[in-house]
N, C-alpha and C. Protein backbone atom coordinates (compact mmCIF):
# COMPACT_ATOMS: atom_id res chain seq x y z
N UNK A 1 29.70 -7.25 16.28
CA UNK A 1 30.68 -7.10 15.21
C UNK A 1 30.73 -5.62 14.82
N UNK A 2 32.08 -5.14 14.85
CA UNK A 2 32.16 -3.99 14.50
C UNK A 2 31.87 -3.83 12.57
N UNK A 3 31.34 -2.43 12.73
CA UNK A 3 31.24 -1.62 11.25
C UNK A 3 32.57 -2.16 9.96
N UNK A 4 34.27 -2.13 10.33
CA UNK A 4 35.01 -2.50 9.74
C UNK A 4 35.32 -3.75 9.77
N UNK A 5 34.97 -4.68 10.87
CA UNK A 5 35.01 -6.15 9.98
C UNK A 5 33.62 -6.53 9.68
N UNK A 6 32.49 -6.09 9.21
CA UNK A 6 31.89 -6.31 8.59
C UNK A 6 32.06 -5.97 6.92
N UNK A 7 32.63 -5.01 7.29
CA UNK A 7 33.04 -4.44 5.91
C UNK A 7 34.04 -5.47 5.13
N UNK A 8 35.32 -5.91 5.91
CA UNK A 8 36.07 -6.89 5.24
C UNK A 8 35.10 -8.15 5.04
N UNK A 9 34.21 -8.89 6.10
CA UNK A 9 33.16 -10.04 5.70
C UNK A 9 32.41 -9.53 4.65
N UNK A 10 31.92 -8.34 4.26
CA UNK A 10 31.72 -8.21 3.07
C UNK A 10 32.11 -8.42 1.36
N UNK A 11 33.42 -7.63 1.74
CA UNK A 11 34.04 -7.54 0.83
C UNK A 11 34.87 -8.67 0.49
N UNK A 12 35.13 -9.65 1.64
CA UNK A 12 35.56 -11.40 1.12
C UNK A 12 34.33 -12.21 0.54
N UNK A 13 33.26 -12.28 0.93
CA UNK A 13 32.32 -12.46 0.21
C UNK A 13 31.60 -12.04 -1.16
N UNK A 14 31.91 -11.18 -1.46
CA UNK A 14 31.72 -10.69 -2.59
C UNK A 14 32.57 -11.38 -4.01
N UNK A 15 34.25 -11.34 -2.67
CA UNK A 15 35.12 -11.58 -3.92
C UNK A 15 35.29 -13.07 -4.40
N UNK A 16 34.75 -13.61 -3.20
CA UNK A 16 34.73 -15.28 -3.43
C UNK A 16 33.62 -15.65 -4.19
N UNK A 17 32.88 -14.84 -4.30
CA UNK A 17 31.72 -15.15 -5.06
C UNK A 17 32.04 -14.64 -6.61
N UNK A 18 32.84 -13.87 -6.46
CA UNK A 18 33.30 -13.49 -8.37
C UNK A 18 34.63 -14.25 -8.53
N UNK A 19 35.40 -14.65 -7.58
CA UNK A 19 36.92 -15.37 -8.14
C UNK A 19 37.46 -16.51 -7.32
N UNK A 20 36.58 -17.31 -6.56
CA UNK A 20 36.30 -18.70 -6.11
C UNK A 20 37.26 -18.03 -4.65
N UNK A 21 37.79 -19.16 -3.49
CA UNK A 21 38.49 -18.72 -2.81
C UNK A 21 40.31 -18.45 -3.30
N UNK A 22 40.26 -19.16 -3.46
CA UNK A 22 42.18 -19.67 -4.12
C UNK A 22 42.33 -18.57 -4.72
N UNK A 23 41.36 -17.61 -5.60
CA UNK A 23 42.20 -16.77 -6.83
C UNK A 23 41.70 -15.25 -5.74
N UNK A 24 41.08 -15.95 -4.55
CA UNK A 24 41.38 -14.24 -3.43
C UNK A 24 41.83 -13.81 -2.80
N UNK A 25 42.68 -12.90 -2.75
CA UNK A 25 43.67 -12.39 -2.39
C UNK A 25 43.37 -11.93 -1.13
N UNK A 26 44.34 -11.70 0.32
CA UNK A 26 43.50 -10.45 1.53
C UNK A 26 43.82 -8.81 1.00
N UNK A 27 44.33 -8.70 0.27
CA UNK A 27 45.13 -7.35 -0.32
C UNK A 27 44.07 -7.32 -1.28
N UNK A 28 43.54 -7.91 -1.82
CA UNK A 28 42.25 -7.52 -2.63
C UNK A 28 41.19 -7.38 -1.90
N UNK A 29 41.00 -8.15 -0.52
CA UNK A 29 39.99 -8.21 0.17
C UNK A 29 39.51 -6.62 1.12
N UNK A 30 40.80 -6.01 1.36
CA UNK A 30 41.71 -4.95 1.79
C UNK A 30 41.16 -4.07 1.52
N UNK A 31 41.30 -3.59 0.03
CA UNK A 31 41.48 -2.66 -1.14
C UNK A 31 39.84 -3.01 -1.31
N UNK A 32 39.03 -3.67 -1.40
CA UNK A 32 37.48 -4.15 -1.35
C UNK A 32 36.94 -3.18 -0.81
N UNK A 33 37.18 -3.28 0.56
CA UNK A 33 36.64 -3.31 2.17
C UNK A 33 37.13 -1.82 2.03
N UNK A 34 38.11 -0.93 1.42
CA UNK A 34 38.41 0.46 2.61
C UNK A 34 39.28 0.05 3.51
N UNK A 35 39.88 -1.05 3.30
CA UNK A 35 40.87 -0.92 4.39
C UNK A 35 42.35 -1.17 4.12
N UNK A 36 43.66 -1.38 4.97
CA UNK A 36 44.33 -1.77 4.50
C UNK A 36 45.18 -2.99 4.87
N UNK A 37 45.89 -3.74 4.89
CA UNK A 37 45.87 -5.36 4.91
C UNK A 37 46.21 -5.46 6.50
N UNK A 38 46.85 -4.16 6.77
CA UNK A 38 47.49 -4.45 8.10
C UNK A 38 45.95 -4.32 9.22
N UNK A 39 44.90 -3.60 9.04
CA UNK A 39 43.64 -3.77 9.31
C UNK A 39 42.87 -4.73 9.34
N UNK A 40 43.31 -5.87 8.10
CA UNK A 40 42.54 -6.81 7.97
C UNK A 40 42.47 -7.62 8.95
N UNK A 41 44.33 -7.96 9.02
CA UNK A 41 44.75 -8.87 10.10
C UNK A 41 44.80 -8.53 11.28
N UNK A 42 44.43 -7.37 11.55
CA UNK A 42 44.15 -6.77 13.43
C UNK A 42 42.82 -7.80 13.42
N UNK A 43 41.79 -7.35 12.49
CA UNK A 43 40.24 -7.81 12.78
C UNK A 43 40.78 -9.68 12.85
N UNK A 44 41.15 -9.98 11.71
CA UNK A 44 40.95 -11.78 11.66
C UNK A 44 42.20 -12.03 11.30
N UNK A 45 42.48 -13.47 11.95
CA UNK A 45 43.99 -13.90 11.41
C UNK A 45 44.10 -14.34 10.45
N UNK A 46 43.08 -14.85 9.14
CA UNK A 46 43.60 -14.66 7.82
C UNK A 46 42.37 -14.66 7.25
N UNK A 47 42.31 -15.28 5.91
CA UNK A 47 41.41 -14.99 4.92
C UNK A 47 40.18 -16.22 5.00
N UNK A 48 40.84 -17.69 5.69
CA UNK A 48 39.46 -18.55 6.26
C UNK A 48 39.15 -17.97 6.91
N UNK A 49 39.52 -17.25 8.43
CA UNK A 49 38.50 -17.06 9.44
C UNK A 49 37.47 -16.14 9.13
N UNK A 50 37.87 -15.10 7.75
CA UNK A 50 37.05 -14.19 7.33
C UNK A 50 36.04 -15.01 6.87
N UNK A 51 35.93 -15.84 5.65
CA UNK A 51 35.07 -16.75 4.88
C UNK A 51 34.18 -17.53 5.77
N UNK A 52 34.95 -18.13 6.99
CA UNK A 52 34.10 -18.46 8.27
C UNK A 52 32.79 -17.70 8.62
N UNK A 53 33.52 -16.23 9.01
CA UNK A 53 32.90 -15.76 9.58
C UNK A 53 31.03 -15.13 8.76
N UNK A 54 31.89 -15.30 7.63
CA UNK A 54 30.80 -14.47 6.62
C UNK A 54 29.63 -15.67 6.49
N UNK A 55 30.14 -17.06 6.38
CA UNK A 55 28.94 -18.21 5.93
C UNK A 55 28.00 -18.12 7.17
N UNK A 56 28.64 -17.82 8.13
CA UNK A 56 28.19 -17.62 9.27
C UNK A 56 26.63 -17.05 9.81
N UNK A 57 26.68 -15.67 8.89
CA UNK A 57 25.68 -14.95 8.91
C UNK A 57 24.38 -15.18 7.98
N UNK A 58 23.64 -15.30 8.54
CA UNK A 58 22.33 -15.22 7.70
C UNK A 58 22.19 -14.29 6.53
N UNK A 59 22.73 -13.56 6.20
CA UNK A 59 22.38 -12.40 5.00
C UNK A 59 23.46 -13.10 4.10
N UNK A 60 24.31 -14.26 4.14
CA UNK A 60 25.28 -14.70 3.38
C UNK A 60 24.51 -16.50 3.12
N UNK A 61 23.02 -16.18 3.16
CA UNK A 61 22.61 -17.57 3.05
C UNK A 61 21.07 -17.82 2.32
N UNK A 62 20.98 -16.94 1.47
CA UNK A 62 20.25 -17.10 0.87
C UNK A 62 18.60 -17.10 1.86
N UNK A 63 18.84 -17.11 2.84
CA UNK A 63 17.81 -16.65 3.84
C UNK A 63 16.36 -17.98 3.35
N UNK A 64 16.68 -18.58 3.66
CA UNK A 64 15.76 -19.96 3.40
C UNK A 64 16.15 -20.92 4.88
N UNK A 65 14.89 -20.33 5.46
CA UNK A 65 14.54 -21.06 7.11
C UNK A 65 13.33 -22.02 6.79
N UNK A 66 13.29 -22.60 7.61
CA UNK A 66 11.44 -23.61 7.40
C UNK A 66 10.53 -22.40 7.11
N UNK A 67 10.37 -21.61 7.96
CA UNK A 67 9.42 -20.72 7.68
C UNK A 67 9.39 -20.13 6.41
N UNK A 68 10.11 -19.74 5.55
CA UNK A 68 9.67 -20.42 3.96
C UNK A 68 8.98 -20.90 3.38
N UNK A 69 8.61 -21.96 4.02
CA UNK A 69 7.97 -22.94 3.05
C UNK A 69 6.46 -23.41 4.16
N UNK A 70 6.25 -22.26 4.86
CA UNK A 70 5.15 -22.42 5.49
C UNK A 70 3.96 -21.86 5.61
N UNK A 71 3.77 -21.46 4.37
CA UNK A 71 2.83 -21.32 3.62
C UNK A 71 1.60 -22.14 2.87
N UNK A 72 1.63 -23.57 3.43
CA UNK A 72 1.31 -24.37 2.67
C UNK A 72 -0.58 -24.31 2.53
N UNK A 73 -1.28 -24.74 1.04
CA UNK A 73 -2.76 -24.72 1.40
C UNK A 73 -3.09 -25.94 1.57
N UNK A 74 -2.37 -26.71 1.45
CA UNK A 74 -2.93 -28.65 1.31
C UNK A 74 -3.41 -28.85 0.18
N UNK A 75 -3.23 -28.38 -0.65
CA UNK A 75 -3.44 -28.37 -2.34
C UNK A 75 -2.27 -28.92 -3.51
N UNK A 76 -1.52 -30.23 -3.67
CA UNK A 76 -0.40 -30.60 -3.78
C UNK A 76 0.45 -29.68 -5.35
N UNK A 77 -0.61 -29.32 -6.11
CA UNK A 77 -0.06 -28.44 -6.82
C UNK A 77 0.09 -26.76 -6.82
N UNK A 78 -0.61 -26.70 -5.78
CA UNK A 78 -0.03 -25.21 -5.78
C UNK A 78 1.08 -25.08 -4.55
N UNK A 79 1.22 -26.03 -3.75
CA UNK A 79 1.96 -26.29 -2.57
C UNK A 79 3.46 -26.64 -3.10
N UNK A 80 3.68 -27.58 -4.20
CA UNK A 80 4.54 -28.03 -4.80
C UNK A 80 5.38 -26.78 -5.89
N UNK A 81 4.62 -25.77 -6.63
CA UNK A 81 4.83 -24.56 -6.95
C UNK A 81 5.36 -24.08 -5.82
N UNK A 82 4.92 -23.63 -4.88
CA UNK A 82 5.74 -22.89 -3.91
C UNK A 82 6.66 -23.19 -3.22
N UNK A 83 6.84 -24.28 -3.50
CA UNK A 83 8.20 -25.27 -2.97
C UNK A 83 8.99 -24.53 -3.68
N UNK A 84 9.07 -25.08 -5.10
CA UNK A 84 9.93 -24.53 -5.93
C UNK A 84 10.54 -22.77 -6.25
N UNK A 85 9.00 -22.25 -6.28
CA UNK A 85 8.85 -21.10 -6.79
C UNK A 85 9.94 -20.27 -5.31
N UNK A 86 9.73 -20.81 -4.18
CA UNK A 86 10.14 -20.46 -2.98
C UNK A 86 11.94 -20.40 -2.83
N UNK A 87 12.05 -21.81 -3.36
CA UNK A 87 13.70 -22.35 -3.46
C UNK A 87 14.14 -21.17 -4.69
N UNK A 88 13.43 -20.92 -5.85
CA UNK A 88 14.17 -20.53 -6.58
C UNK A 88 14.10 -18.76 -6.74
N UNK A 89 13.56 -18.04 -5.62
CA UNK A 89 13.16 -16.82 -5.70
C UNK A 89 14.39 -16.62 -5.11
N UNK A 90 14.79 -17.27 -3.81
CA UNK A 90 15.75 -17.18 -3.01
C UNK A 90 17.40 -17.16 -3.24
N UNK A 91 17.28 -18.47 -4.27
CA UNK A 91 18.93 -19.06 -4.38
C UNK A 91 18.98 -18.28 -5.69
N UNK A 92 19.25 -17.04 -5.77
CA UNK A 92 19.48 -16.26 -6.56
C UNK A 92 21.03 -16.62 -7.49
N UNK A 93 21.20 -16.57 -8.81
CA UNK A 93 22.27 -16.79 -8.97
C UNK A 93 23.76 -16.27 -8.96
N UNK A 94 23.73 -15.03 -7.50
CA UNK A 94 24.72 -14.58 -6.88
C UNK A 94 25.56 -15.73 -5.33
N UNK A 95 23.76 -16.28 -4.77
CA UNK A 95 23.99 -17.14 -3.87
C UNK A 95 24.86 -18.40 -5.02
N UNK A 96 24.37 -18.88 -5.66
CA UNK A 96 24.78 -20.25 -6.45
C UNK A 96 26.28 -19.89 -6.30
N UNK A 97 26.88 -18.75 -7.50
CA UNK A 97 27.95 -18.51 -7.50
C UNK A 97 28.90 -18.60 -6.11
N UNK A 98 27.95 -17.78 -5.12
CA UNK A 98 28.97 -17.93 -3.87
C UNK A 98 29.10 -19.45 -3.63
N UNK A 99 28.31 -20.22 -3.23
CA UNK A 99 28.31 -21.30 -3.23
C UNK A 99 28.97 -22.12 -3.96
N UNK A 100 29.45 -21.74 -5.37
CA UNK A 100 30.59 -22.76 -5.57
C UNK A 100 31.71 -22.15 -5.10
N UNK A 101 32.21 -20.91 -4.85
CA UNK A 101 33.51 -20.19 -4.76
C UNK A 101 33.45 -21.06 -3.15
N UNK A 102 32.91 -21.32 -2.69
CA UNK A 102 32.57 -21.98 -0.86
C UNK A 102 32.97 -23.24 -0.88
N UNK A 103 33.09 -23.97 -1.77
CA UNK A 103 33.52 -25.02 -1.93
C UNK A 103 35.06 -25.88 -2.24
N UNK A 104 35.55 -24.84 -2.35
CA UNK A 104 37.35 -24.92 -2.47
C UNK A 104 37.78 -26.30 -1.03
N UNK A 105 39.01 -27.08 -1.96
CA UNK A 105 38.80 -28.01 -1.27
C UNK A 105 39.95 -27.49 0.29
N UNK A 106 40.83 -26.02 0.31
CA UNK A 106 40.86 -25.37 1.53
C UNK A 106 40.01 -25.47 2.43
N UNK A 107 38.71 -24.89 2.39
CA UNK A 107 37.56 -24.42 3.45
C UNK A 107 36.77 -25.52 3.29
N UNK A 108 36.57 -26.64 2.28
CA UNK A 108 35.03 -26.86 2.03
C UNK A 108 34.57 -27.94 3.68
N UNK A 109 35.70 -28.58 3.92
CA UNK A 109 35.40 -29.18 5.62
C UNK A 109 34.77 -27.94 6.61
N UNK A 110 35.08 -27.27 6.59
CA UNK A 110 34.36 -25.97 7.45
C UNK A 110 33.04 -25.43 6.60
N UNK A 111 32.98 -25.06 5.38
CA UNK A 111 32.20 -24.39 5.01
C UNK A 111 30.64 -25.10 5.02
N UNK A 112 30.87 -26.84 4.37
CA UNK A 112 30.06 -27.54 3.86
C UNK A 112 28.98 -27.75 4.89
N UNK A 113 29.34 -27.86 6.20
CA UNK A 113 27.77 -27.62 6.63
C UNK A 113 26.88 -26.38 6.59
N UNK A 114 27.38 -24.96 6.42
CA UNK A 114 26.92 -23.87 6.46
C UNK A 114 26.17 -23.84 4.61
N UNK A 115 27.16 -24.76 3.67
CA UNK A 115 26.15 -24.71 2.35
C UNK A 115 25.00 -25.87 2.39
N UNK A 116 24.98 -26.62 3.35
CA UNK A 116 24.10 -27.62 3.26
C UNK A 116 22.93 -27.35 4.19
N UNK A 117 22.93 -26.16 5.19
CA UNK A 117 21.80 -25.58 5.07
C UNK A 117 20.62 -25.24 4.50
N UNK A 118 20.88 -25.02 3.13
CA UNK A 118 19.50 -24.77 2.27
C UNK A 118 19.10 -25.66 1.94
N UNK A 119 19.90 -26.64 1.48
CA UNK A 119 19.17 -28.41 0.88
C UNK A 119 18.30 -29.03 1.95
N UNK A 120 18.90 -29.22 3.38
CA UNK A 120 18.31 -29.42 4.37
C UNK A 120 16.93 -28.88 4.86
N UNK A 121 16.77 -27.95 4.82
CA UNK A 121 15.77 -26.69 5.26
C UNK A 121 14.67 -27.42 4.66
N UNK A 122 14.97 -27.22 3.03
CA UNK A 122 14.15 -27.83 2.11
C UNK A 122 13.35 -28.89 2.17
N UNK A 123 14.45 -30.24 2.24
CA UNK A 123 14.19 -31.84 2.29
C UNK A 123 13.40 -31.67 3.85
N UNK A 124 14.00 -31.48 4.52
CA UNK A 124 12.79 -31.65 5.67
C UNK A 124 11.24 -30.62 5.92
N UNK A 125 11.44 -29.74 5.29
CA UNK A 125 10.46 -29.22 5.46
C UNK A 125 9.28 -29.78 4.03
N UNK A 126 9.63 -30.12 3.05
CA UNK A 126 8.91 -31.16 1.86
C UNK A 126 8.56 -32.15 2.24
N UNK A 127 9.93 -33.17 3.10
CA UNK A 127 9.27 -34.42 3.50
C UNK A 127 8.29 -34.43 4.53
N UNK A 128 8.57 -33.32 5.53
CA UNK A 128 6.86 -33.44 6.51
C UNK A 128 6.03 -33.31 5.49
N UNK A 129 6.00 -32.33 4.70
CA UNK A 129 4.88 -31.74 3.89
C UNK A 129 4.42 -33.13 3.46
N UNK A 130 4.96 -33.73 2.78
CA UNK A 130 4.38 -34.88 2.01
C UNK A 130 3.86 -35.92 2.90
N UNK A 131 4.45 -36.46 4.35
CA UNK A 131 3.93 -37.27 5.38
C UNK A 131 2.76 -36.48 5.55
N UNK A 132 2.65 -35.54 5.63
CA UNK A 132 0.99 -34.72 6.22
C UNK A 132 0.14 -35.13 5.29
N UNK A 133 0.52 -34.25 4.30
CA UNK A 133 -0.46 -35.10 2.80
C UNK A 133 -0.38 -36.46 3.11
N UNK A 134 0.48 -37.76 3.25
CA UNK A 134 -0.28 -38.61 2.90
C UNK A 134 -1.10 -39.20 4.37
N UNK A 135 -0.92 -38.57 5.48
CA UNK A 135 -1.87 -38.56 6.86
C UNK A 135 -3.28 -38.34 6.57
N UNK A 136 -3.06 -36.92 5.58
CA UNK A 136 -4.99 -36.44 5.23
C UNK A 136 -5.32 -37.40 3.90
N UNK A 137 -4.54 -38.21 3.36
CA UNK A 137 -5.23 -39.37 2.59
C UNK A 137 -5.13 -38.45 1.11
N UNK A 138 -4.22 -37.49 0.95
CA UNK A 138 -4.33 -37.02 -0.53
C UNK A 138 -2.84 -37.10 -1.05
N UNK A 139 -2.46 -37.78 -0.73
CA UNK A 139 -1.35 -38.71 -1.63
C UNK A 139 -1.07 -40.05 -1.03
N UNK A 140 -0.57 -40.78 -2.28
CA UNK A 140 -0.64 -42.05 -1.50
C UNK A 140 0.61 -42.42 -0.93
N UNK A 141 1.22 -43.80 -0.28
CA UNK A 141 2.32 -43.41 0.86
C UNK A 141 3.35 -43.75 -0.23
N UNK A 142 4.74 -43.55 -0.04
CA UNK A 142 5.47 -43.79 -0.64
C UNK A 142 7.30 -43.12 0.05
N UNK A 143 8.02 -43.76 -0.26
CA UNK A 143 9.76 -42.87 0.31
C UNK A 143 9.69 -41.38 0.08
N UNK A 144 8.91 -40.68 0.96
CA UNK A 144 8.77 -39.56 0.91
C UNK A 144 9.98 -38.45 0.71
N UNK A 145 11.23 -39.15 1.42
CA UNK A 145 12.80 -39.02 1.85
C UNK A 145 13.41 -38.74 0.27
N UNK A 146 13.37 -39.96 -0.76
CA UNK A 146 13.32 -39.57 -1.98
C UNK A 146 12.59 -39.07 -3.02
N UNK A 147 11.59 -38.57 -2.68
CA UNK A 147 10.86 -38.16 -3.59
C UNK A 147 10.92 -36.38 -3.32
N UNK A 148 11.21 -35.91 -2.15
CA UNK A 148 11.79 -34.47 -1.86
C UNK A 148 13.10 -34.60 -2.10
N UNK A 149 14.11 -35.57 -2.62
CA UNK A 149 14.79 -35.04 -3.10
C UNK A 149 14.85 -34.98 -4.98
N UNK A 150 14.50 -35.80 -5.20
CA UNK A 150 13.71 -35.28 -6.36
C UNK A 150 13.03 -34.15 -6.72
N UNK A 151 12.76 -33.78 -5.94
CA UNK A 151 11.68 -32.42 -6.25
C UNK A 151 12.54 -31.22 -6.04
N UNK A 152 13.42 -31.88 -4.74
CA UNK A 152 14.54 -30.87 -4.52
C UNK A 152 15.47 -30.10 -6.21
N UNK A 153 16.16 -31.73 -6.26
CA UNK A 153 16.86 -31.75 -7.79
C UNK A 153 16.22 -30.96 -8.71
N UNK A 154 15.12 -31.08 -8.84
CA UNK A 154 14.30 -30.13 -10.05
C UNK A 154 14.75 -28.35 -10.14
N UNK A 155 14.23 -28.11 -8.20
CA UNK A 155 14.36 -26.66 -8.16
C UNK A 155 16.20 -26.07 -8.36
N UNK A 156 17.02 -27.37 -8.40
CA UNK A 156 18.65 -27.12 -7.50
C UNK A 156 18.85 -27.01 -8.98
N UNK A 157 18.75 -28.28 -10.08
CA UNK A 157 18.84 -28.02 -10.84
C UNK A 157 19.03 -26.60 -12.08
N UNK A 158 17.86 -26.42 -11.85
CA UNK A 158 17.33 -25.05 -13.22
C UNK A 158 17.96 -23.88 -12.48
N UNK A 159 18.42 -24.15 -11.14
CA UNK A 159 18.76 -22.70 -10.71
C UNK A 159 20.03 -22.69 -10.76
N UNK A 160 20.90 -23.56 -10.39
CA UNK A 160 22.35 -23.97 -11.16
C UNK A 160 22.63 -23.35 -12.32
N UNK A 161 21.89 -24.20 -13.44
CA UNK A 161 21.69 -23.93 -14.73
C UNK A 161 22.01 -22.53 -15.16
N UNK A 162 20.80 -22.00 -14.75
CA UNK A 162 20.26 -20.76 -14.85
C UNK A 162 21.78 -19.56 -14.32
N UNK A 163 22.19 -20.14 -13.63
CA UNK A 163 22.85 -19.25 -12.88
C UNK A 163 24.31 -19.29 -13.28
N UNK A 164 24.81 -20.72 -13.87
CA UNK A 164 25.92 -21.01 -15.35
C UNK A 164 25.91 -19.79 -15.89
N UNK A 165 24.58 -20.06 -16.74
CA UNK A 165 24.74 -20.22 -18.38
C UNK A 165 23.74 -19.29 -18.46
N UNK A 166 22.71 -18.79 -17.97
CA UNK A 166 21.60 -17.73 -18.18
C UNK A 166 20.99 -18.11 -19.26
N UNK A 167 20.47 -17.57 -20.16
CA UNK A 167 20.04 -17.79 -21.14
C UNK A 167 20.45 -18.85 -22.30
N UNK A 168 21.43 -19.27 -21.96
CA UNK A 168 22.54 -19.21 -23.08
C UNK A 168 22.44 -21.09 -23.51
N UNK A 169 21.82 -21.25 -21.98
CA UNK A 169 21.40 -23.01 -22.14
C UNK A 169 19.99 -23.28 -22.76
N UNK A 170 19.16 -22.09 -22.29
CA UNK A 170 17.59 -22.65 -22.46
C UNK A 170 16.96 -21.58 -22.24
N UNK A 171 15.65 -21.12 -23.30
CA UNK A 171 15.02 -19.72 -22.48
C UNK A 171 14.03 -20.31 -21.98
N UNK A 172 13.33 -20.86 -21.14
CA UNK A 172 12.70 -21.64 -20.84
C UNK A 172 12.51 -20.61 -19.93
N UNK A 173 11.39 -19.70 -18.71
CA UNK A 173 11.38 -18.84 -18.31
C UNK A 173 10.90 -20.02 -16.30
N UNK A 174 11.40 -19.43 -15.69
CA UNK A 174 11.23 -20.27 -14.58
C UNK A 174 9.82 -20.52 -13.67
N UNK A 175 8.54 -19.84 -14.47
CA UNK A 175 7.43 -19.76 -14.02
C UNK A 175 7.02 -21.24 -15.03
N UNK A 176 7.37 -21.24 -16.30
CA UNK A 176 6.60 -22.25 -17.17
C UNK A 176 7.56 -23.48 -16.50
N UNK A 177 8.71 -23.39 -16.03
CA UNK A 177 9.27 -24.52 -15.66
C UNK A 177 8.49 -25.17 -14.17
N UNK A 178 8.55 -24.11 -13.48
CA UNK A 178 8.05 -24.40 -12.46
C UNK A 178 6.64 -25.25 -12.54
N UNK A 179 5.86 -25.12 -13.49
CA UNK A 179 4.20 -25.35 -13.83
C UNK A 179 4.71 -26.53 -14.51
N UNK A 180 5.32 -26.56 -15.38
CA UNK A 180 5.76 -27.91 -16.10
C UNK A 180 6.23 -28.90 -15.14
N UNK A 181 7.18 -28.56 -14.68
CA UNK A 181 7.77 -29.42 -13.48
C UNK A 181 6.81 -30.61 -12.68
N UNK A 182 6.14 -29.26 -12.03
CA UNK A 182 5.25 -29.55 -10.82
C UNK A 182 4.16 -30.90 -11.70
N UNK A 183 3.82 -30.26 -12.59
CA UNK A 183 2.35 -31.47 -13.71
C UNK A 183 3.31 -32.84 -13.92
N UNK A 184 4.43 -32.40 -14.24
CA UNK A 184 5.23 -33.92 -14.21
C UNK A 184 5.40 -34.58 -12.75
N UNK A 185 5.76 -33.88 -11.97
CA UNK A 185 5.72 -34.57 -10.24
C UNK A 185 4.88 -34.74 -9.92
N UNK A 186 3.35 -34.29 -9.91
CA UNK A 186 2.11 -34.73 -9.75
C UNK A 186 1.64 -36.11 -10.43
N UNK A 187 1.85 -36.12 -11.50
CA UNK A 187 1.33 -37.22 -12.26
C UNK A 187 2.65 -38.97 -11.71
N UNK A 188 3.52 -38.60 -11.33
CA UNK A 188 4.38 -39.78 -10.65
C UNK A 188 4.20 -39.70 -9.44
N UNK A 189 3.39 -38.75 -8.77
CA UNK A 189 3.32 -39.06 -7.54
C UNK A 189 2.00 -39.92 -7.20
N UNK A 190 1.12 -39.46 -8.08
CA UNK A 190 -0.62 -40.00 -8.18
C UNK A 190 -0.12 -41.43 -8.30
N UNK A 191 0.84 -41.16 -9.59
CA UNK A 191 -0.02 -42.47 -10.52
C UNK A 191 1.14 -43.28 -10.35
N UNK A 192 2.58 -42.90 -9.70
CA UNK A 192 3.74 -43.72 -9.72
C UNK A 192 4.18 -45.12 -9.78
């Protein structure tokens, strides 16, 4: 990929992430980028294939691979912290934002597997986690399938939230949530 359509995958990304897709213009995308519209459309034939192209790339994804979350000590509460602490270092609330602007019901058939990447990553890399744990006999067995997504919800949740409304919902700081969280998922997972 050349230097100038990276620059326009930039600069459509950016703008979909501050003014959803529908309210972005390629003449804004254009004027973004350094370039000018008749440039745009040499590189891509319109403003999906750009949005395509950008979900595309790893630096437009919040960068959450398994290897993430493979860190684990076999310790269910500090393992369960880093689940979270991991999901929510990542899905910064620039990613969130892009992520709803990604969702327009234009693109969202194309886009939606490239946003369902991170949920995925997650749920399977939790639900081994939790089949292992309950293999070494330190949790007991249970729908492991729902219970990472539960745990999922927790981290998807507050970072949503967070990424709304900032402060403005809850100052609740995301380290005490995270610790709170986790003592509540521990105690339904023991004692469920």
């Amino acid at each position: 990929m050349d230097d100038t359509s990276q620059k326009i995958i930039d600069a459509a990304m950016h703008c979909i992430r501050e003014k959803g897709y529908a309210a972005t213009t390629t003449r804004e995308i254009a004027g973004r980028a350094g370039v000018n519209e008749c440039t745009l459309f040499r590189k891509f034939k319109s403003k999906k294939e750009i949005i395509l192209q950008g979900v595309s790339q790893a630096e437009w994804r919040a960068n959450i691979t398994p290897d993430a979350f493979s860190r684990v000590e076999w310790d269910l509460q500090a393992d369960l912290e880093m689940f979270l602490r991991t999901y929510m270092d990542r899905m910064t609330a620039d990613f969130v934002k892009l992520s709803i602007g990604l969702r327009a019901p234009q693109i969202y058939e194309e886009t939606a597997p490239h946003i369902m990447k991170v949920p995925q990553v997650f749920l399977t890399a939790l639900t081994d986690y939790l089949n292992r744990m309950c293999e070494k006999g330190k949790v007991p067995e249970q729908d492991f399938g729902s219970l990472a997504l539960t745990i999922f919800s927790t981290a998807f949740g507050y970072t949503f939230l967070n990424a709304s409304f900032g402060k403005k919902l809850t100052d609740v700081e995301k380290e005490d949530y995270i610790k709170n969280s986790v003592q509540v998922l521990i105690n339904g997972i023991m004692h469920g």
